[in-house]
PDB file of N, CA and C in Angstrom:
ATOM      1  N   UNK A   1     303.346  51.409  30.905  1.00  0.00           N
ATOM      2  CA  UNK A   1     302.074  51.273  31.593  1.00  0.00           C
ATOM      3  C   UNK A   1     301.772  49.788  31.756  1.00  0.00           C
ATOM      4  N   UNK A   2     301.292  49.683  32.758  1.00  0.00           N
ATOM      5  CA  UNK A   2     301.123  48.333  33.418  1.00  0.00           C
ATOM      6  C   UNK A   2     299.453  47.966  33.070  1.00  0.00           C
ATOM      7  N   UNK A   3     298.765  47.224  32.243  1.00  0.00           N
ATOM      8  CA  UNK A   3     297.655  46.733  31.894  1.00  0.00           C
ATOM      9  C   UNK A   3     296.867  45.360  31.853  1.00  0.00           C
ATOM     10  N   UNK A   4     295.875  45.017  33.271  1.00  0.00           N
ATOM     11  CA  UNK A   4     295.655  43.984  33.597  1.00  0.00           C
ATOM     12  C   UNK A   4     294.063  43.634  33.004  1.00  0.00           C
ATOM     13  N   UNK A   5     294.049  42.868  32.550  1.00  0.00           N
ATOM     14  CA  UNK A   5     292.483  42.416  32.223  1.00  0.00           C
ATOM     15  C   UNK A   5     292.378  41.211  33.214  1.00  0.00           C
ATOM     16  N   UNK A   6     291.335  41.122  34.183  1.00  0.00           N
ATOM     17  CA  UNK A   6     291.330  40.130  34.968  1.00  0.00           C
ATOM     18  C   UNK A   6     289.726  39.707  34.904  1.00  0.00           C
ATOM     19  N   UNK A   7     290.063  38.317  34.379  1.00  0.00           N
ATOM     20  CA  UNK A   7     287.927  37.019  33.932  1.00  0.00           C
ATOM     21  C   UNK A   7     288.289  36.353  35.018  1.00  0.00           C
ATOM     22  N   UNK A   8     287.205  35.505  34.936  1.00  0.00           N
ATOM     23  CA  UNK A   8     286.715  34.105  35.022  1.00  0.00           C
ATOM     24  C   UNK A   8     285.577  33.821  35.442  1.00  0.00           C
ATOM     25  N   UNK A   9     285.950  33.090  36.258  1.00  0.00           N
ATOM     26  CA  UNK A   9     284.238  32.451  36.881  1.00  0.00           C
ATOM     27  C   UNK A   9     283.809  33.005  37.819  1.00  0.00           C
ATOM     28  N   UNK A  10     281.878  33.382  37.805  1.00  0.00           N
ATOM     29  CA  UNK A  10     281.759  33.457  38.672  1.00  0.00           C
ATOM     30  C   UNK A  10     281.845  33.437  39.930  1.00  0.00           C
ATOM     31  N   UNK A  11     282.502  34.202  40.889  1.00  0.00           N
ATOM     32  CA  UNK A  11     282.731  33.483  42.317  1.00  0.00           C
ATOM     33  C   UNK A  11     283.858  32.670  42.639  1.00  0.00           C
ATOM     34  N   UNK A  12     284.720  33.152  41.548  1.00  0.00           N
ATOM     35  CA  UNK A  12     286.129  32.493  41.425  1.00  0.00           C
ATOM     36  C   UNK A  12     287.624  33.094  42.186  1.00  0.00           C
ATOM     37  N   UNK A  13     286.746  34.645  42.793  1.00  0.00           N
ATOM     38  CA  UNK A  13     287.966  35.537  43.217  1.00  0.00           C
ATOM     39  C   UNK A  13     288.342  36.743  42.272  1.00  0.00           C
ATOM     40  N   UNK A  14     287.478  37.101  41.145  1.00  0.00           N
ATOM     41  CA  UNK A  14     288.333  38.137  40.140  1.00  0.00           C
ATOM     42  C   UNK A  14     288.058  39.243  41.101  1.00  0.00           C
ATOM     43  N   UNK A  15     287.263  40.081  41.912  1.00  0.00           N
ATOM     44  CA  UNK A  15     286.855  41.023  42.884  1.00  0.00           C
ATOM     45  C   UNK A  15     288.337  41.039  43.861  1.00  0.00           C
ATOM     46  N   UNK A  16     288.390  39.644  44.331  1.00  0.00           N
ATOM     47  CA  UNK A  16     289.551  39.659  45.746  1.00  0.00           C
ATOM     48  C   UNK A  16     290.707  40.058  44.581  1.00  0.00           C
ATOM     49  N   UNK A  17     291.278  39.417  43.300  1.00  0.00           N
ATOM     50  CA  UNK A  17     292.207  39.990  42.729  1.00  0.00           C
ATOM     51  C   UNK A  17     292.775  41.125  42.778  1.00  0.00           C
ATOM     52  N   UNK A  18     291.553  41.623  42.128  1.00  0.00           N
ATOM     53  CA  UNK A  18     291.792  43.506  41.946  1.00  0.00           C
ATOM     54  C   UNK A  18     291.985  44.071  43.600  1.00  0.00           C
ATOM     55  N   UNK A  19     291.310  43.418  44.426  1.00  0.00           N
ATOM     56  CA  UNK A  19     291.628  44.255  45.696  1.00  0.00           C
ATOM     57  C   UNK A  19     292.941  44.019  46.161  1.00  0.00           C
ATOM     58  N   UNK A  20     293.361  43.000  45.551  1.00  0.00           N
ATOM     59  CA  UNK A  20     294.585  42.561  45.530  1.00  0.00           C
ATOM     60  C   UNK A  20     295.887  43.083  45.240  1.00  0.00           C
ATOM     61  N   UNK A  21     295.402  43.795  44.052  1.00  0.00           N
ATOM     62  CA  UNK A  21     296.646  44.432  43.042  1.00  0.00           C
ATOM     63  C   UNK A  21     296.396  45.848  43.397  1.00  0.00           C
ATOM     64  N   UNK A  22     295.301  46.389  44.038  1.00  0.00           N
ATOM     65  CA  UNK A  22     294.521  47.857  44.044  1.00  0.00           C
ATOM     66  C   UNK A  22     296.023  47.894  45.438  1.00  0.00           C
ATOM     67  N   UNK A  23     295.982  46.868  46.561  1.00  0.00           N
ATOM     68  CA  UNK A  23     296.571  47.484  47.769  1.00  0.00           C
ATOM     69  C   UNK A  23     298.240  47.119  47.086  1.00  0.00           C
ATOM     70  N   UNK A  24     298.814  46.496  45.388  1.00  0.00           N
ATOM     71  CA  UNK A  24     300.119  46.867  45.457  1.00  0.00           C
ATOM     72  C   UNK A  24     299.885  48.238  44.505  1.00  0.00           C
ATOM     73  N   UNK A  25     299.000  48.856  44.672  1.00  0.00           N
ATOM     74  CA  UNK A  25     299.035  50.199  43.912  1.00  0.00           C
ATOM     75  C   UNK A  25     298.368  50.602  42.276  1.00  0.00           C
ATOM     76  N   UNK A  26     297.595  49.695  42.154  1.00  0.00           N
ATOM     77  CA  UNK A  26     297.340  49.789  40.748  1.00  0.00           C
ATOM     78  C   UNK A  26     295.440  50.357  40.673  1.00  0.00           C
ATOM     79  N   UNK A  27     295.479  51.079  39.896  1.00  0.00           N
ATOM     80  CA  UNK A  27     293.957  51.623  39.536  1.00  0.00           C
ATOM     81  C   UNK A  27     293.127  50.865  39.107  1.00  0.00           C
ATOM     82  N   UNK A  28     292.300  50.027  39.554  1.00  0.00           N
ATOM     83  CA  UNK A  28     291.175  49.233  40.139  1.00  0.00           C
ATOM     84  C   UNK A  28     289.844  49.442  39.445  1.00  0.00           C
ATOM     85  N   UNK A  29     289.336  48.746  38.372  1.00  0.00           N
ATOM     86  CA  UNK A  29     287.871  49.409  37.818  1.00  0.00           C
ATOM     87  C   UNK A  29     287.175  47.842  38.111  1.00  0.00           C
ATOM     88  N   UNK A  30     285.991  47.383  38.573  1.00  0.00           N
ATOM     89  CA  UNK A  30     285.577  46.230  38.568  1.00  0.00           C
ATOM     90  C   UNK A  30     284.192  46.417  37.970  1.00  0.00           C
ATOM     91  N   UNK A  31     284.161  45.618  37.086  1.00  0.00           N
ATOM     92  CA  UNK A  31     282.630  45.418  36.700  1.00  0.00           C
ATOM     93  C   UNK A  31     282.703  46.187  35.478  1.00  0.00           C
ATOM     94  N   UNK A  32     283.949  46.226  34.537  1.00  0.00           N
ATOM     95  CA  UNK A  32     284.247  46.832  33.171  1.00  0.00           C
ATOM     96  C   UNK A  32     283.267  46.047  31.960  1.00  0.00           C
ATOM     97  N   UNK A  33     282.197  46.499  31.328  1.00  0.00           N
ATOM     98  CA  UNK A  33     282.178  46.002  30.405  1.00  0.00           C
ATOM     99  C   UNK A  33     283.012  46.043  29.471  1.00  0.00           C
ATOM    100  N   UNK A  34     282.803  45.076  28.484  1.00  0.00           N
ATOM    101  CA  UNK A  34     283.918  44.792  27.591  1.00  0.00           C
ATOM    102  C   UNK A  34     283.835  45.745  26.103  1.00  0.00           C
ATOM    103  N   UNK A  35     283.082  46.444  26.276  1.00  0.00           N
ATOM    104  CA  UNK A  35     282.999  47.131  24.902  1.00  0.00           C
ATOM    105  C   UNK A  35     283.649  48.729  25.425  1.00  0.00           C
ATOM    106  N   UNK A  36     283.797  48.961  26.772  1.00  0.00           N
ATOM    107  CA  UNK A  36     284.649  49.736  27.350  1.00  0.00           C
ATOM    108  C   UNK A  36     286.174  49.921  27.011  1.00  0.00           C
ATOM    109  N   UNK A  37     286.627  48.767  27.034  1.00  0.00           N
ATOM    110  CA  UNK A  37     287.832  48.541  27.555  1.00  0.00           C
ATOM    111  C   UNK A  37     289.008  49.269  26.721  1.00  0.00           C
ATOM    112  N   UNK A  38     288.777  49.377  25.295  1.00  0.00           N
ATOM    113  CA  UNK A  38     289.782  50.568  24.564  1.00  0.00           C
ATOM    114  C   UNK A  38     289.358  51.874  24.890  1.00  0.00           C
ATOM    115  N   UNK A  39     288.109  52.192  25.115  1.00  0.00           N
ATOM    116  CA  UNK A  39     287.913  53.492  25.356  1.00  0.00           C
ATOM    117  C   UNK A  39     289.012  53.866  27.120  1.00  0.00           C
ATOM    118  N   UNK A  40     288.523  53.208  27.658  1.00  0.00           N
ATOM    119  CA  UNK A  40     289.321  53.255  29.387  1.00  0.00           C
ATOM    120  C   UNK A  40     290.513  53.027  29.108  1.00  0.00           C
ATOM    121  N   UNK A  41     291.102  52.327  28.153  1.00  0.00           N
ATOM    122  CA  UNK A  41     292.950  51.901  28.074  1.00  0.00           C
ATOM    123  C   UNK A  41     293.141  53.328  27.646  1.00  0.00           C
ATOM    124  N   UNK A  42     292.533  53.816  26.323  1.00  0.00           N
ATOM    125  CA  UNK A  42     292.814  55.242  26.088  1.00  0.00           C
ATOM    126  C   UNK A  42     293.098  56.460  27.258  1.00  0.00           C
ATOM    127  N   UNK A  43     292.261  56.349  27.821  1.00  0.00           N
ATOM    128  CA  UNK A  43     292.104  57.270  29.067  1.00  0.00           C
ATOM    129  C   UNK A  43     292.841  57.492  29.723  1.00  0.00           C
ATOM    130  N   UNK A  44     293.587  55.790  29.845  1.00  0.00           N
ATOM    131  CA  UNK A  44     294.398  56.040  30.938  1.00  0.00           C
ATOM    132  C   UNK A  44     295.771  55.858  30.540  1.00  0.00           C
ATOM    133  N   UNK A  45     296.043  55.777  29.380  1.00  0.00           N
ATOM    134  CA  UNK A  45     297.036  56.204  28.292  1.00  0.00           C
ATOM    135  C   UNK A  45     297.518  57.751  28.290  1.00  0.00           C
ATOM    136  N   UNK A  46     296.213  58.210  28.361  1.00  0.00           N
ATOM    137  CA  UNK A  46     296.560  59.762  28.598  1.00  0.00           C
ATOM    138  C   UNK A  46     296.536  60.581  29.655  1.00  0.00           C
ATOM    139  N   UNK A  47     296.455  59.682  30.763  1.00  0.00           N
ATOM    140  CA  UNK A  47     296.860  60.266  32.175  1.00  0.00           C
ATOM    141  C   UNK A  47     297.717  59.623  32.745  1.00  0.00           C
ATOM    142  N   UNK A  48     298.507  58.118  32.188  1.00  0.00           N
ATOM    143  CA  UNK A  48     299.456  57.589  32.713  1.00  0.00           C
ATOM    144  C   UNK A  48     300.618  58.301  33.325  1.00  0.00           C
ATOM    145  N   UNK A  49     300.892  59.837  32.864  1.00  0.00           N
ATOM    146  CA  UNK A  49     302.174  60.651  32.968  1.00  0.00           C
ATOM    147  C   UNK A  49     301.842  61.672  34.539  1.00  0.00           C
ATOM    148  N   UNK A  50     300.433  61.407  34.704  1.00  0.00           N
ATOM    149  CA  UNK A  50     300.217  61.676  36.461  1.00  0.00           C
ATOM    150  C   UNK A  50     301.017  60.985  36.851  1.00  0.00           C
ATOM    151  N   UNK A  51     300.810  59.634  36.808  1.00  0.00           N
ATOM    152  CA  UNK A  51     300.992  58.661  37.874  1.00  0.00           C
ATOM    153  C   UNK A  51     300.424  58.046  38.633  1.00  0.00           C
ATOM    154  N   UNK A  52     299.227  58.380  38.417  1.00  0.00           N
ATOM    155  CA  UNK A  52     297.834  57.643  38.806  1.00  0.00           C
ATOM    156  C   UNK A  52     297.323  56.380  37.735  1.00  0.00           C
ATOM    157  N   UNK A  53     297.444  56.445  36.816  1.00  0.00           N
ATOM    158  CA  UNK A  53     297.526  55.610  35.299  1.00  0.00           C
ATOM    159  C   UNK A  53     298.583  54.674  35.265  1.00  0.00           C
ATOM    160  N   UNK A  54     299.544  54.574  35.807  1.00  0.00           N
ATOM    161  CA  UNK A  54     300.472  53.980  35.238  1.00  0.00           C
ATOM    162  C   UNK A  54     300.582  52.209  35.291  1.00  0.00           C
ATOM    163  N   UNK A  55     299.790  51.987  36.870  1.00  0.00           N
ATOM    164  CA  UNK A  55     299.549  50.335  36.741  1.00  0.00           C
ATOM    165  C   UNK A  55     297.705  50.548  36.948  1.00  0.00           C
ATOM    166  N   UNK A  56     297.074  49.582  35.745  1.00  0.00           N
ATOM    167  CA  UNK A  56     295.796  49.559  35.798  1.00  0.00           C
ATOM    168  C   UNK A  56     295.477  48.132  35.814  1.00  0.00           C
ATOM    169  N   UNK A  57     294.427  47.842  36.336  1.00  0.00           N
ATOM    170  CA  UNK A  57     293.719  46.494  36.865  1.00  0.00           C
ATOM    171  C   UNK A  57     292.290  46.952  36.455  1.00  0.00           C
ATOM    172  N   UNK A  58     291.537  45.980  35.753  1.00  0.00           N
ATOM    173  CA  UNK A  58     289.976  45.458  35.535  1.00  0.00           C
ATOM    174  C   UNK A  58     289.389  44.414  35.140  1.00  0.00           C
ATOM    175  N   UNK A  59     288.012  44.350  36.425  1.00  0.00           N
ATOM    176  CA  UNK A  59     287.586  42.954  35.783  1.00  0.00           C
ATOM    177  C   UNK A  59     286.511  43.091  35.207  1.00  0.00           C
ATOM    178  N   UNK A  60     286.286  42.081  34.537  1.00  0.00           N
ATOM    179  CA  UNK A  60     285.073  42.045  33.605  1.00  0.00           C
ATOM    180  C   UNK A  60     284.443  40.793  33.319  1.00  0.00           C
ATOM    181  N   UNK A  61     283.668  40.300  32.992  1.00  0.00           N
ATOM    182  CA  UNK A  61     283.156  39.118  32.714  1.00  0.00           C
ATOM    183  C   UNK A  61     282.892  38.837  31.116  1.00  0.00           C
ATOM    184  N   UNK A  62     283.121  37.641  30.937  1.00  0.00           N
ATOM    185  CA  UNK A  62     283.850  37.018  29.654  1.00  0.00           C
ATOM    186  C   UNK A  62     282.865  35.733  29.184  1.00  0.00           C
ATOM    187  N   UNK A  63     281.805  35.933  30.095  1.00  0.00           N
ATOM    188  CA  UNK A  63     281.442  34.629  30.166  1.00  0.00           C
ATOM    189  C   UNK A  63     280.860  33.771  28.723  1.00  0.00           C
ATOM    190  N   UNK A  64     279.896  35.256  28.379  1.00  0.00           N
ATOM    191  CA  UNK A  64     279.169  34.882  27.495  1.00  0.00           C
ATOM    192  C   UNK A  64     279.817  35.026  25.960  1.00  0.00           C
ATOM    193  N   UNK A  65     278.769  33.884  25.106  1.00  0.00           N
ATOM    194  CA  UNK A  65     279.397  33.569  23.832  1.00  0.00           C
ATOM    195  C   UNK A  65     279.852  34.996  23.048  1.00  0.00           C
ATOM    196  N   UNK A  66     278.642  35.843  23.227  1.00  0.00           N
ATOM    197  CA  UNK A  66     278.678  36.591  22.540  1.00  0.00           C
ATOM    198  C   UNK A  66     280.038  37.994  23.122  1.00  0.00           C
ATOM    199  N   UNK A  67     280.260  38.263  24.452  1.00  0.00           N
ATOM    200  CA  UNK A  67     281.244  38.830  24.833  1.00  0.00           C
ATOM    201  C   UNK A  67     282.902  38.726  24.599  1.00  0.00           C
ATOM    202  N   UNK A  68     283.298  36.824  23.878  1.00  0.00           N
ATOM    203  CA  UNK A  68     283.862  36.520  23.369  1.00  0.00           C
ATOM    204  C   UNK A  68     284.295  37.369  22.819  1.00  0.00           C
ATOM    205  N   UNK A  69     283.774  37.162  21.575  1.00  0.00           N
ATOM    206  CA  UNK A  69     283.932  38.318  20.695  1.00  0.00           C
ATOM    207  C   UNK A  69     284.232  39.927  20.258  1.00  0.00           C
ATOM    208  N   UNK A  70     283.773  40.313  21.330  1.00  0.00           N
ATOM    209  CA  UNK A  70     283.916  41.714  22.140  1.00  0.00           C
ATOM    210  C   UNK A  70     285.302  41.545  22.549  1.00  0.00           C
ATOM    211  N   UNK A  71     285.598  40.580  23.298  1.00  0.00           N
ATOM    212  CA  UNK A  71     286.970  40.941  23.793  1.00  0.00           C
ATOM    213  C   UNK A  71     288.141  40.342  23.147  1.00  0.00           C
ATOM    214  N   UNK A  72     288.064  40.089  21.921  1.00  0.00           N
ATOM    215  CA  UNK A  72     288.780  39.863  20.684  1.00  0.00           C
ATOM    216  C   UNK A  72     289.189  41.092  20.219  1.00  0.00           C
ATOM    217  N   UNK A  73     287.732  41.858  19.866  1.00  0.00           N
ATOM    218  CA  UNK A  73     288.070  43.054  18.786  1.00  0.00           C
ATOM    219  C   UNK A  73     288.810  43.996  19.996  1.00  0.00           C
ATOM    220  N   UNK A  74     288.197  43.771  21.404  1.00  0.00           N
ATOM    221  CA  UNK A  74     289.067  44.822  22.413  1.00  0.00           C
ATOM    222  C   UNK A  74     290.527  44.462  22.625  1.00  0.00           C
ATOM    223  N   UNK A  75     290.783  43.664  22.888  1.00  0.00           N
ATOM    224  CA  UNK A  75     292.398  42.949  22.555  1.00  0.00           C
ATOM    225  C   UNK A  75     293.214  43.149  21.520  1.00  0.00           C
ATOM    226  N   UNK A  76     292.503  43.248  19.977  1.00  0.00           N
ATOM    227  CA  UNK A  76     292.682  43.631  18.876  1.00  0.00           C
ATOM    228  C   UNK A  76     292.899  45.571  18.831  1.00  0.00           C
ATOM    229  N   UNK A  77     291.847  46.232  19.632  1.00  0.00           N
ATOM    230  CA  UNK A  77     291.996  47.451  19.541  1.00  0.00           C
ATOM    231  C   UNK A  77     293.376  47.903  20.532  1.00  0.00           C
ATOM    232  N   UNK A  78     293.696  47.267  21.858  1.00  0.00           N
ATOM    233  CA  UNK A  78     294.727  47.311  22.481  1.00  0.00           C
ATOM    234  C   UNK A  78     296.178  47.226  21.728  1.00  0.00           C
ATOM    235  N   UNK A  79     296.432  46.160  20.742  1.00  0.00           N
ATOM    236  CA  UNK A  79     297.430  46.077  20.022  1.00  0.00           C
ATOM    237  C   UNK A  79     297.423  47.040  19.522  1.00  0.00           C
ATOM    238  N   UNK A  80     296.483  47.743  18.597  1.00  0.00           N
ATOM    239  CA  UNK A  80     296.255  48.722  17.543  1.00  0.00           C
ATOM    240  C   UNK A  80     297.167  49.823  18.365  1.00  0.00           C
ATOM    241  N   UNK A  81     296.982  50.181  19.622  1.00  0.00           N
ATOM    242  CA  UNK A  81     297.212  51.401  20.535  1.00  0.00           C
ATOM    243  C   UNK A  81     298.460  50.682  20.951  1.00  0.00           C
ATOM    244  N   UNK A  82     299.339  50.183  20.561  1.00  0.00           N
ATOM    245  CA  UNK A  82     300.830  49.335  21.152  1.00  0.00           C
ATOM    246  C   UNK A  82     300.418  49.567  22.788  1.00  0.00           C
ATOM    247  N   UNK A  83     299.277  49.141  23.564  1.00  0.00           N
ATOM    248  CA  UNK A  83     299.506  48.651  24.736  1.00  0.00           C
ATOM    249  C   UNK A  83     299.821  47.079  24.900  1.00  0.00           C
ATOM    250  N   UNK A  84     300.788  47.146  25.850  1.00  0.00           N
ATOM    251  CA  UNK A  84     300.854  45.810  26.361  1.00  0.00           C
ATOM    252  C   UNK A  84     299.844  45.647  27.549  1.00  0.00           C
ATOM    253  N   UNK A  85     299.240  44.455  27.107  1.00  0.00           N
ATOM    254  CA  UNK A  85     298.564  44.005  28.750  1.00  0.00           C
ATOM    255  C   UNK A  85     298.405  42.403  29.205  1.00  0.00           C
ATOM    256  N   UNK A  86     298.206  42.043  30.269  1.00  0.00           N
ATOM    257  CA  UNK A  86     297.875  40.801  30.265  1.00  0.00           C
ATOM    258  C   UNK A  86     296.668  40.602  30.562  1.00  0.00           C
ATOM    259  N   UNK A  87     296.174  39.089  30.652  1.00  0.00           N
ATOM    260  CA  UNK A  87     295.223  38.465  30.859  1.00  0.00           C
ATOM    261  C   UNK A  87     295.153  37.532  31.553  1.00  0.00           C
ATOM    262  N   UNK A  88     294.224  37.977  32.932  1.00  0.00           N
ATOM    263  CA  UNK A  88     294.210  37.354  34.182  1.00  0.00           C
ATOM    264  C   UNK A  88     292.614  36.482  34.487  1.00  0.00           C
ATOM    265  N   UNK A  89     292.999  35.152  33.573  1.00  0.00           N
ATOM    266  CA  UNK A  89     291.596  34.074  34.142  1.00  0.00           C
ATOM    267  C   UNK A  89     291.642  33.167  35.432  1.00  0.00           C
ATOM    268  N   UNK A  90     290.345  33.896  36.097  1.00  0.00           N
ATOM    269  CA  UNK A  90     290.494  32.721  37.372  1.00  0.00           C
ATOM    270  C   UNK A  90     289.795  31.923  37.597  1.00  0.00           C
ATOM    271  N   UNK A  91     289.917  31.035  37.883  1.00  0.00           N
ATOM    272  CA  UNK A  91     289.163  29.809  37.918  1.00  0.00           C
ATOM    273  C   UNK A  91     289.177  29.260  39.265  1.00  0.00           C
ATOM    274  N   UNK A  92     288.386  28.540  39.861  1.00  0.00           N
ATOM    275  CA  UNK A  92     288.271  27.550  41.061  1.00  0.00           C
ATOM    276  C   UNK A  92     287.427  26.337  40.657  1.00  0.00           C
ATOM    277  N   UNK A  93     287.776  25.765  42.046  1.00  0.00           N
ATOM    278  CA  UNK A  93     286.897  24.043  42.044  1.00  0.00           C
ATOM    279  C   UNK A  93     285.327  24.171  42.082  1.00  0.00           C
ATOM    280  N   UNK A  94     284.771  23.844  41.546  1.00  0.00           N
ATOM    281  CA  UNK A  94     282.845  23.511  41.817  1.00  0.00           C
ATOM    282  C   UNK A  94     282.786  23.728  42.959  1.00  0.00           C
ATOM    283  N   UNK A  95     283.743  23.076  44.041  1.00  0.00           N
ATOM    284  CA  UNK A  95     283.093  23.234  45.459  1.00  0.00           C
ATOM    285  C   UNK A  95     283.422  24.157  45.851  1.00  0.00           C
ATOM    286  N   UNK A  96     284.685  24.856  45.794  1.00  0.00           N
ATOM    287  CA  UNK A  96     284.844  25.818  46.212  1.00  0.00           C
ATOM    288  C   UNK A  96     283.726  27.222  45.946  1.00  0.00           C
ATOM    289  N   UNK A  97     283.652  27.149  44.654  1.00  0.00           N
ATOM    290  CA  UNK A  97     282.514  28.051  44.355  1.00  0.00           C
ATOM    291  C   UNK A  97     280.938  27.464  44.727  1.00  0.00           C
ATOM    292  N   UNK A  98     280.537  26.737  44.884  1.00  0.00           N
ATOM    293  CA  UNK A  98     279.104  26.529  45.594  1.00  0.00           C
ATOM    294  C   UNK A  98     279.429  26.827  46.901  1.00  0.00           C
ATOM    295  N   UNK A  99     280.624  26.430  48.111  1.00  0.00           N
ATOM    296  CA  UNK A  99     280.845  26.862  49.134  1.00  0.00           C
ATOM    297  C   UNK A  99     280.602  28.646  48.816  1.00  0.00           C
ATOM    298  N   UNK A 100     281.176  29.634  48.669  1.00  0.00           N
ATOM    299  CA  UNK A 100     281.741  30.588  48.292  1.00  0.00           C
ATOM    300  C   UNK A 100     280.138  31.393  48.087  1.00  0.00           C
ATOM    301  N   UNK A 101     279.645  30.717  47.282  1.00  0.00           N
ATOM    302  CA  UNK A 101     277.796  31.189  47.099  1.00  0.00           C
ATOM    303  C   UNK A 101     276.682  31.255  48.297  1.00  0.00           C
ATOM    304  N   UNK A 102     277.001  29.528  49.237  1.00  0.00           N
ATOM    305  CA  UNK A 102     276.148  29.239  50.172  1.00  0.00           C
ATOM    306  C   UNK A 102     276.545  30.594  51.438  1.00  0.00           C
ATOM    307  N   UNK A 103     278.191  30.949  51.241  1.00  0.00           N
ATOM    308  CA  UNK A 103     278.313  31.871  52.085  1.00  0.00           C
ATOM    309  C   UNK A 103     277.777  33.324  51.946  1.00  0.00           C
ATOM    310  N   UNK A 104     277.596  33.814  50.715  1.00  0.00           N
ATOM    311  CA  UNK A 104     277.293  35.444  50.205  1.00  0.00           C
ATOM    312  C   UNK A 104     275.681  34.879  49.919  1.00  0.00           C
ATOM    313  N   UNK A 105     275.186  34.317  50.230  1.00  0.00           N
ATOM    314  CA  UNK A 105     273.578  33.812  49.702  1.00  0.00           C
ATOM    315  C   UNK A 105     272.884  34.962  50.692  1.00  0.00           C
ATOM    316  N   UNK A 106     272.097  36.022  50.136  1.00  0.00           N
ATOM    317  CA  UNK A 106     271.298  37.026  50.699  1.00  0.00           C
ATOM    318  C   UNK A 106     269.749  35.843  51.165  1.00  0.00           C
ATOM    319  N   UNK A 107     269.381  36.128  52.572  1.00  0.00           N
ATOM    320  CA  UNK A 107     268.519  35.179  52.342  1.00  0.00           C
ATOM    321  C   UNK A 107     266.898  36.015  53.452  1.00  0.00           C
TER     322      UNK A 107
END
């Protein structure tokens, strides 16, 4: 099973990612909180043998101090369950992301 955790910054692209990996075929959750994330690896641990499970993608936000932490013990609970997964941080330039804002600005 294929297992993506995808952070970063605000307005950095983690959304375009997943739509990214969703069109090479992978199951797509955006906006995962992080105290989720063993419960949903489970899940899809046990439907991986559909074939619908088998490559998973989610993003989540990491930002805060306290979510840190959260996604320690969730990383920690992932090992526990011998999943492998990675960890996908994205980042951009200041300008790029104030550009990126001035454009999605509801006004």
């Amino acid at each position: 099973m294929e297992f993506i955790i995808i952070s970063g910054l605000s307005g950095a692209g983690k959304s375009s990612a997943a739509a990214f990996l969703e069109d090479l075929g992978f199951y797509c959750v955006d906006n995962m909180p992080v105290a989720l994330i063993t419960n949903f690896a489970g899940l899809c641990m046990a439907g991986a043998g559909t074939g619908k499970y088998g490559r998973v993608a989610l993003v989540t936000d990491i930002r805060g101090g306290q979510t840190f932490d959260e996604l320690f013990q969730a990383l920690d609970g992932l090992r526990e369950m011998h999943l492998d997964y990675q960890l996908l941080f994205i980042e951009a330039a200041d300008e790029d992301i104030v550009r990126r804002y001035k454009e999605t600005r509801h006004t």
